[in-house]
PDB file of N, CA and C in Angstrom:
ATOM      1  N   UNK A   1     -16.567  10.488  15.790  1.00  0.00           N
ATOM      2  CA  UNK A   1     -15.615   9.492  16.272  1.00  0.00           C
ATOM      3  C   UNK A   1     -14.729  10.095  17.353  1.00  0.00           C
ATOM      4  N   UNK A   2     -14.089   9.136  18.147  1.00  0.00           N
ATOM      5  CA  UNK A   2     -13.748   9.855  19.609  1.00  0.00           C
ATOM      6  C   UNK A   2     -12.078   9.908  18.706  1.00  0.00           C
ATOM      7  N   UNK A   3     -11.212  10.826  19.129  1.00  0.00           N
ATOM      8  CA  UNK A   3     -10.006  11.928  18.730  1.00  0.00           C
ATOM      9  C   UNK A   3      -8.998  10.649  19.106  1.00  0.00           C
ATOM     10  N   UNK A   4      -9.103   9.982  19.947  1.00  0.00           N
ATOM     11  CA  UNK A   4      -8.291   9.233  20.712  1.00  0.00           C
ATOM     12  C   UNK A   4      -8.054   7.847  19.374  1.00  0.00           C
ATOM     13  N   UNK A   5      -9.455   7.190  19.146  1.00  0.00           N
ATOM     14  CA  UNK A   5      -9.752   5.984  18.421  1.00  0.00           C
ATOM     15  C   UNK A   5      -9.243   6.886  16.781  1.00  0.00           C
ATOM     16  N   UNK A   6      -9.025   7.862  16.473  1.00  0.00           N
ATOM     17  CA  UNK A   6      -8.553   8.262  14.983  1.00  0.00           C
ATOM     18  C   UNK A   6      -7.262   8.198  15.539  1.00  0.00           C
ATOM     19  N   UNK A   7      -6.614   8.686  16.056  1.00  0.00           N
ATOM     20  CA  UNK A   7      -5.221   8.595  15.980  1.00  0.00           C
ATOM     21  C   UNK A   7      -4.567   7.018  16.505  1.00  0.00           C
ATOM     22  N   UNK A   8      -5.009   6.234  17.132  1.00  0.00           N
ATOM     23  CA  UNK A   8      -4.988   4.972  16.775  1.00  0.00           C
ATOM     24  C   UNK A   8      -5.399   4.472  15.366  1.00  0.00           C
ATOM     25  N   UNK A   9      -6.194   4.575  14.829  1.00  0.00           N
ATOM     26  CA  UNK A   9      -6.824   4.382  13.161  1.00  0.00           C
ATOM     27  C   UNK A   9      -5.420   4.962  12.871  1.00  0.00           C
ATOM     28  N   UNK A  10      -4.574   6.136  12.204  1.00  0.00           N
ATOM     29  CA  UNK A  10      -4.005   6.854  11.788  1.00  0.00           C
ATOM     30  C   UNK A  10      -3.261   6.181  12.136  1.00  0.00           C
ATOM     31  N   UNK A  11      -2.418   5.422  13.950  1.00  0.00           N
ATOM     32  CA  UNK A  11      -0.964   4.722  13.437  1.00  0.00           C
ATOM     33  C   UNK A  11      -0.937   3.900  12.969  1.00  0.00           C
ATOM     34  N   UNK A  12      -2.043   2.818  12.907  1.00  0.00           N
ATOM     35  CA  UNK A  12      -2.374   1.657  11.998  1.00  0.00           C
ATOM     36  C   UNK A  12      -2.385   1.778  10.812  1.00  0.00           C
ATOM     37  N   UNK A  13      -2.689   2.896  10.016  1.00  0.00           N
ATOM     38  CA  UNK A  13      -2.952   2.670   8.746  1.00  0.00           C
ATOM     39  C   UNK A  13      -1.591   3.611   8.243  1.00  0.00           C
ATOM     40  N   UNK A  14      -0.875   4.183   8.859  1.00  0.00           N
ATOM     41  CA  UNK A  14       0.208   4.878   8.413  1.00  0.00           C
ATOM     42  C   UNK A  14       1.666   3.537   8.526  1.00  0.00           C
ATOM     43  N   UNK A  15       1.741   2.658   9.803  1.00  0.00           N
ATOM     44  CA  UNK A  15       2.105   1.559   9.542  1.00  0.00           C
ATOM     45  C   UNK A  15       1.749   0.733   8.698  1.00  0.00           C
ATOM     46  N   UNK A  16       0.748   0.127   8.250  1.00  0.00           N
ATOM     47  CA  UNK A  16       0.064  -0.499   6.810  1.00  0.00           C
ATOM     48  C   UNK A  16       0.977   0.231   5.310  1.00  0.00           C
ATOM     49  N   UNK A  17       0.332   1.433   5.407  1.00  0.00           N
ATOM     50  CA  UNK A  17       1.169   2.442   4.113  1.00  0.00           C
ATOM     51  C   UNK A  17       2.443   1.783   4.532  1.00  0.00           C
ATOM     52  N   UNK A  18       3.355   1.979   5.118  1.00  0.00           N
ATOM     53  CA  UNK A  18       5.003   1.622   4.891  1.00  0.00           C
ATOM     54  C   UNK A  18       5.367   0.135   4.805  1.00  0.00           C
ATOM     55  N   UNK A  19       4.628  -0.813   5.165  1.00  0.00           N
ATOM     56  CA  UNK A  19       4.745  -2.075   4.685  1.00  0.00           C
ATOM     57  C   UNK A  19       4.748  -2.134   3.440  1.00  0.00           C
ATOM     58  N   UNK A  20       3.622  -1.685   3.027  1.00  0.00           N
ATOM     59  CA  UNK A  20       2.657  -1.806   1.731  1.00  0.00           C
ATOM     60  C   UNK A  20       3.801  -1.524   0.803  1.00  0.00           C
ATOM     61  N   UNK A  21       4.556  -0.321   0.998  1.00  0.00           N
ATOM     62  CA  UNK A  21       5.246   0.794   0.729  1.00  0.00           C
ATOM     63  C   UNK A  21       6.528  -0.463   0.211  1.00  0.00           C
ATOM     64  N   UNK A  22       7.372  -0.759   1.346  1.00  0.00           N
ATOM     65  CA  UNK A  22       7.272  -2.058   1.239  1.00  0.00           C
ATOM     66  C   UNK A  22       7.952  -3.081   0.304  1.00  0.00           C
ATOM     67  N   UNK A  23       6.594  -3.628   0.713  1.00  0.00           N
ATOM     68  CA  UNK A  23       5.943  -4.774  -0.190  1.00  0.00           C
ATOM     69  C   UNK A  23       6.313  -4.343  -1.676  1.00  0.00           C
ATOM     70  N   UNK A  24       5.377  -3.786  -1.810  1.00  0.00           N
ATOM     71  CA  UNK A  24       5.510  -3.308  -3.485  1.00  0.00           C
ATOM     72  C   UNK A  24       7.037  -3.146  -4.132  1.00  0.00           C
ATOM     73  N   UNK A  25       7.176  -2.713  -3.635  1.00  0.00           N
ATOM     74  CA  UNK A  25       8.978  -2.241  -4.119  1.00  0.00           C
ATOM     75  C   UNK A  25       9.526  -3.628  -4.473  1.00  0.00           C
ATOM     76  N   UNK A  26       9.703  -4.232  -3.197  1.00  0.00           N
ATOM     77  CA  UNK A  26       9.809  -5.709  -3.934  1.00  0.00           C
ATOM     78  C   UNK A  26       9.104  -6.512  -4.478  1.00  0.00           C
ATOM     79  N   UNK A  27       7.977  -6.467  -4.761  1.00  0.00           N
ATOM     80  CA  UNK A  27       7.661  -7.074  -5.919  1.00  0.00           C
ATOM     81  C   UNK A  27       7.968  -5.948  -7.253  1.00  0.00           C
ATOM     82  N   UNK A  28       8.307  -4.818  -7.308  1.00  0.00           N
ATOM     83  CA  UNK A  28       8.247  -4.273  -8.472  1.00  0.00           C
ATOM     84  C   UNK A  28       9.938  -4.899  -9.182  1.00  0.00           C
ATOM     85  N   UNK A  29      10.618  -4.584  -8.062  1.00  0.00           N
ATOM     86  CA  UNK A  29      12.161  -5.501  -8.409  1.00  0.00           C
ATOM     87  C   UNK A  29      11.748  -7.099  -8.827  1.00  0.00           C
ATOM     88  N   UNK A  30      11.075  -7.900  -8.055  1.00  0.00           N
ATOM     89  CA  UNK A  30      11.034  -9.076  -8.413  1.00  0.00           C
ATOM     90  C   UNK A  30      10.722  -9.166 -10.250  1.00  0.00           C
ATOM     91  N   UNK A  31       9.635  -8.221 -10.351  1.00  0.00           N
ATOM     92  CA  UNK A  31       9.404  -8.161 -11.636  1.00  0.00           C
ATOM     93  C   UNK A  31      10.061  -7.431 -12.511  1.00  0.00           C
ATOM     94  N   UNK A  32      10.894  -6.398 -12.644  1.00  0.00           N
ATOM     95  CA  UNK A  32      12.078  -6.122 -13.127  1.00  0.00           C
ATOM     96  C   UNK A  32      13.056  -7.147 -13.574  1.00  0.00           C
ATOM     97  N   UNK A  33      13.252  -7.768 -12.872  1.00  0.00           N
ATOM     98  CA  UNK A  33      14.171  -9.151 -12.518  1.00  0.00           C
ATOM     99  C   UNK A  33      13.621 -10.464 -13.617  1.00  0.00           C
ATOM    100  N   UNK A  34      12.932 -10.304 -13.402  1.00  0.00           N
ATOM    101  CA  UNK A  34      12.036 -11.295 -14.333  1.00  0.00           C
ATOM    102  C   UNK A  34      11.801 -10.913 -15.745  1.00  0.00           C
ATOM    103  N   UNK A  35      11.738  -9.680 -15.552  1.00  0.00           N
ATOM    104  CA  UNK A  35      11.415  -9.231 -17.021  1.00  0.00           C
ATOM    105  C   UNK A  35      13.223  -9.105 -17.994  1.00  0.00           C
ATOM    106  N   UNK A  36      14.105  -8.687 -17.026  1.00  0.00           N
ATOM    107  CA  UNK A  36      15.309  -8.958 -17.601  1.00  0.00           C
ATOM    108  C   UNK A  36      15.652  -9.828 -17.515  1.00  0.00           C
ATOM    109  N   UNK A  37      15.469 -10.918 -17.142  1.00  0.00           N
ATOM    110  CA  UNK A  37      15.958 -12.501 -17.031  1.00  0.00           C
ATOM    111  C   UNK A  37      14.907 -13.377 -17.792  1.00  0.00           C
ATOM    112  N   UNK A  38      13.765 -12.713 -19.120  1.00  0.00           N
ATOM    113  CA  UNK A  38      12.929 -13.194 -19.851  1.00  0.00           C
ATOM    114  C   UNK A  38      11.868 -14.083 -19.745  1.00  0.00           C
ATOM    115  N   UNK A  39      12.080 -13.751 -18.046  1.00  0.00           N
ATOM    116  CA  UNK A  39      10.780 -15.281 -17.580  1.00  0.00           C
ATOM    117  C   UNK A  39       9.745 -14.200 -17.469  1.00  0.00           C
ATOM    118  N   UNK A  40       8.572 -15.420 -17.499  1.00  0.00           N
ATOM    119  CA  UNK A  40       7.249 -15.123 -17.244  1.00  0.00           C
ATOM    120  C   UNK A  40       6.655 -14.393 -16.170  1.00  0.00           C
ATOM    121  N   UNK A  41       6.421 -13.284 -16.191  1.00  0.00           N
ATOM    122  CA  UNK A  41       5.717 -12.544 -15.115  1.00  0.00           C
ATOM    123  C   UNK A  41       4.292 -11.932 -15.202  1.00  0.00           C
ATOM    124  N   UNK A  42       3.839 -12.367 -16.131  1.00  0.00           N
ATOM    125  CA  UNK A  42       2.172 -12.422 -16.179  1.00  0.00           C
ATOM    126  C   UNK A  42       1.770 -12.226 -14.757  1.00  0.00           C
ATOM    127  N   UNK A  43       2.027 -13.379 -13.905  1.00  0.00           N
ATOM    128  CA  UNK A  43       1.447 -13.565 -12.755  1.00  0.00           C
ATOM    129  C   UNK A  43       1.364 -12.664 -11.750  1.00  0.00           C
ATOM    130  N   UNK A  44       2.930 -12.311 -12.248  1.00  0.00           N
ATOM    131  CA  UNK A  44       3.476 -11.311 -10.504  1.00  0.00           C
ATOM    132  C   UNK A  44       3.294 -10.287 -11.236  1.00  0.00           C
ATOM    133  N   UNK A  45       2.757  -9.665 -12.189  1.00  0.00           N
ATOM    134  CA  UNK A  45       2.146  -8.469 -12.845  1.00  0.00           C
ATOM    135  C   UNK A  45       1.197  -8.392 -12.126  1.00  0.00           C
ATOM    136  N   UNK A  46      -0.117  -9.250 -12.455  1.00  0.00           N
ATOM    137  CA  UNK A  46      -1.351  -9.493 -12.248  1.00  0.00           C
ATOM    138  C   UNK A  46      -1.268  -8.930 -10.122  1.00  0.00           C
ATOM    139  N   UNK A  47      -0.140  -9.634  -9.644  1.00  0.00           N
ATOM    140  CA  UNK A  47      -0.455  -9.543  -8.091  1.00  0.00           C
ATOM    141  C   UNK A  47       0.339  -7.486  -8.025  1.00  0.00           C
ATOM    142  N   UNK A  48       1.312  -7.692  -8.780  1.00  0.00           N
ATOM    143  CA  UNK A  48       1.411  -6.204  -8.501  1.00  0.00           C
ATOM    144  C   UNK A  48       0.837  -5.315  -8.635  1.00  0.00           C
ATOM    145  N   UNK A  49      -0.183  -5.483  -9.795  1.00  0.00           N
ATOM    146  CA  UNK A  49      -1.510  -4.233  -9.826  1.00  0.00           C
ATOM    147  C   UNK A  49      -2.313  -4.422  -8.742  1.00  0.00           C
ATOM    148  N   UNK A  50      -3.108  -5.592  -8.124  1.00  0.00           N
ATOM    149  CA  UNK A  50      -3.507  -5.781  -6.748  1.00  0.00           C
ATOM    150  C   UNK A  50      -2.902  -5.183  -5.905  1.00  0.00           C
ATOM    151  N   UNK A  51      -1.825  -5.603  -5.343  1.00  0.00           N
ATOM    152  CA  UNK A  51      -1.058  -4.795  -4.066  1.00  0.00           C
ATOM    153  C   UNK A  51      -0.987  -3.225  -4.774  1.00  0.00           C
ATOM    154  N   UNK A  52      -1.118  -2.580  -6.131  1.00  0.00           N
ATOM    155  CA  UNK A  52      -1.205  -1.380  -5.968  1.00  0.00           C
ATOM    156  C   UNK A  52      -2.687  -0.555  -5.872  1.00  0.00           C
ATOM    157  N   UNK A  53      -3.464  -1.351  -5.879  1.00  0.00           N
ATOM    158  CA  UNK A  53      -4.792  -1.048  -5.934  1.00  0.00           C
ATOM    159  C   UNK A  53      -5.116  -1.185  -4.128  1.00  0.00           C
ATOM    160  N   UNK A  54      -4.370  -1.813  -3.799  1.00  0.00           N
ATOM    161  CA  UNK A  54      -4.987  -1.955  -2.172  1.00  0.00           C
ATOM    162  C   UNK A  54      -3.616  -0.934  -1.626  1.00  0.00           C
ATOM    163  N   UNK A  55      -2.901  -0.689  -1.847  1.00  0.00           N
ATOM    164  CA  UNK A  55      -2.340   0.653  -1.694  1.00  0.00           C
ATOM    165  C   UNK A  55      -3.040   2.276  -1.547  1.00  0.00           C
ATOM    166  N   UNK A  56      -3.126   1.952  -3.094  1.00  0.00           N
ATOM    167  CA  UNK A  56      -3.934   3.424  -3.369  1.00  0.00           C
ATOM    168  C   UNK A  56      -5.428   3.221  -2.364  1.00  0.00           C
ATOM    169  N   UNK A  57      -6.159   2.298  -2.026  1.00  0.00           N
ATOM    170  CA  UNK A  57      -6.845   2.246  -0.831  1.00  0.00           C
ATOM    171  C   UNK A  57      -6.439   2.483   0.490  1.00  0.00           C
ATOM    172  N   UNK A  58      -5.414   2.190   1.221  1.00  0.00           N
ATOM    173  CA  UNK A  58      -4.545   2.727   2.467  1.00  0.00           C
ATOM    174  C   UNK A  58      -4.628   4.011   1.850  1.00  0.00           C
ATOM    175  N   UNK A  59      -4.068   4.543   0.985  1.00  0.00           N
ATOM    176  CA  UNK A  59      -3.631   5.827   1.291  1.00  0.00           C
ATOM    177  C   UNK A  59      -4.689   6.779   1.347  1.00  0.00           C
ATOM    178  N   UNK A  60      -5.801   6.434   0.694  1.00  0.00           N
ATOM    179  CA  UNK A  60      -7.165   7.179   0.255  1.00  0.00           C
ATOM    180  C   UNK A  60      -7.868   7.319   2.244  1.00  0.00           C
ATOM    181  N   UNK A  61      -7.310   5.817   2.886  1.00  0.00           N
ATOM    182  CA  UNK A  61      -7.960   5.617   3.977  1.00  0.00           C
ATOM    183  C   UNK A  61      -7.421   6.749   4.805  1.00  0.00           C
ATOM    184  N   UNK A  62      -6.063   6.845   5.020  1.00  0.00           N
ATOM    185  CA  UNK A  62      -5.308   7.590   5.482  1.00  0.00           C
ATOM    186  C   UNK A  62      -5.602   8.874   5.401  1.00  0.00           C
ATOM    187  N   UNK A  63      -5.825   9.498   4.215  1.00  0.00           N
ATOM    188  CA  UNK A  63      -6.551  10.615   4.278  1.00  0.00           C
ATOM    189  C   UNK A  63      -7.513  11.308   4.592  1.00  0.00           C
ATOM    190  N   UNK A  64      -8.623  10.107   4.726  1.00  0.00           N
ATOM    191  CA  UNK A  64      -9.923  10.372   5.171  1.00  0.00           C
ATOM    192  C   UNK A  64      -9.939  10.706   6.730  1.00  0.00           C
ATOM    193  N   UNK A  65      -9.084   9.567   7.245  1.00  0.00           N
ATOM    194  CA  UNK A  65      -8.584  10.048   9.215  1.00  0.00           C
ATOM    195  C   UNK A  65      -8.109  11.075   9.220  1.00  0.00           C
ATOM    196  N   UNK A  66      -7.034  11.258   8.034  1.00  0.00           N
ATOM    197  CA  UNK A  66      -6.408  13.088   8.742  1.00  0.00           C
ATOM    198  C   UNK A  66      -7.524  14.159   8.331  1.00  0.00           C
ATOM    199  N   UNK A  67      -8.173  13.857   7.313  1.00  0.00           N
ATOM    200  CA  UNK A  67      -9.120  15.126   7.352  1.00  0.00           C
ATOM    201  C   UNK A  67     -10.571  14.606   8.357  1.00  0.00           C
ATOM    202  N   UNK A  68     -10.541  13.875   9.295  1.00  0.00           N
ATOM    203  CA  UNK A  68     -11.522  13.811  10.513  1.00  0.00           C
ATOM    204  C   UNK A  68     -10.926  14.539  11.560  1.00  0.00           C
ATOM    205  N   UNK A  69      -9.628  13.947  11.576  1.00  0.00           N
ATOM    206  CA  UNK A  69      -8.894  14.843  12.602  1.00  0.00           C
ATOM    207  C   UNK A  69      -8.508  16.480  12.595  1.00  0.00           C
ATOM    208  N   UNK A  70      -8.785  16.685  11.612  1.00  0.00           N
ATOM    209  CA  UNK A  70      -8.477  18.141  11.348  1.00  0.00           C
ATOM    210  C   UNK A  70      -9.797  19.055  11.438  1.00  0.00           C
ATOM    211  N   UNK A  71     -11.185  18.306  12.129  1.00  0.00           N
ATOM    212  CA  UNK A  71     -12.143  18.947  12.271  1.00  0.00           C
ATOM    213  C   UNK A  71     -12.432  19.608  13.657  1.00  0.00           C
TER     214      UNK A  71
END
């Protein structure tokens, strides 16, 4: 892969990670919130393991570019 097109890959997906980064946080408060205010959060459980599963994918991705780039 050309050096130029990874470090484009790399600011994209390092921007992605800090959204993500994020994201999650507030939903982990939303569900905090919910869970002390006794409502139902089945749901926004269910979406917070998703958004952490496509997390731990960014970051896995992320790694794979820095160790291309480090060749």
């Amino acid at each position: 892969m050309d050096y130029n097109h990874l470090q484009d890959e790399l600011r994209r997906i390092e921007n992605d990670v800090v959204v993500g980064e994020r994201r999650l946080a507030e939903l982990e408060a939303t569900v905090a919130e919910m869970k002390r205010e006794k409502l139902d959060f089945t749901e926004r459980e269910v979406e917070l393991e998703a958004m952490r599963e496509s997390q731990r994918l960014r970051q896995q991705e992320r790694l794979r570019i820095l160790s291309l780039l480090q060749r």
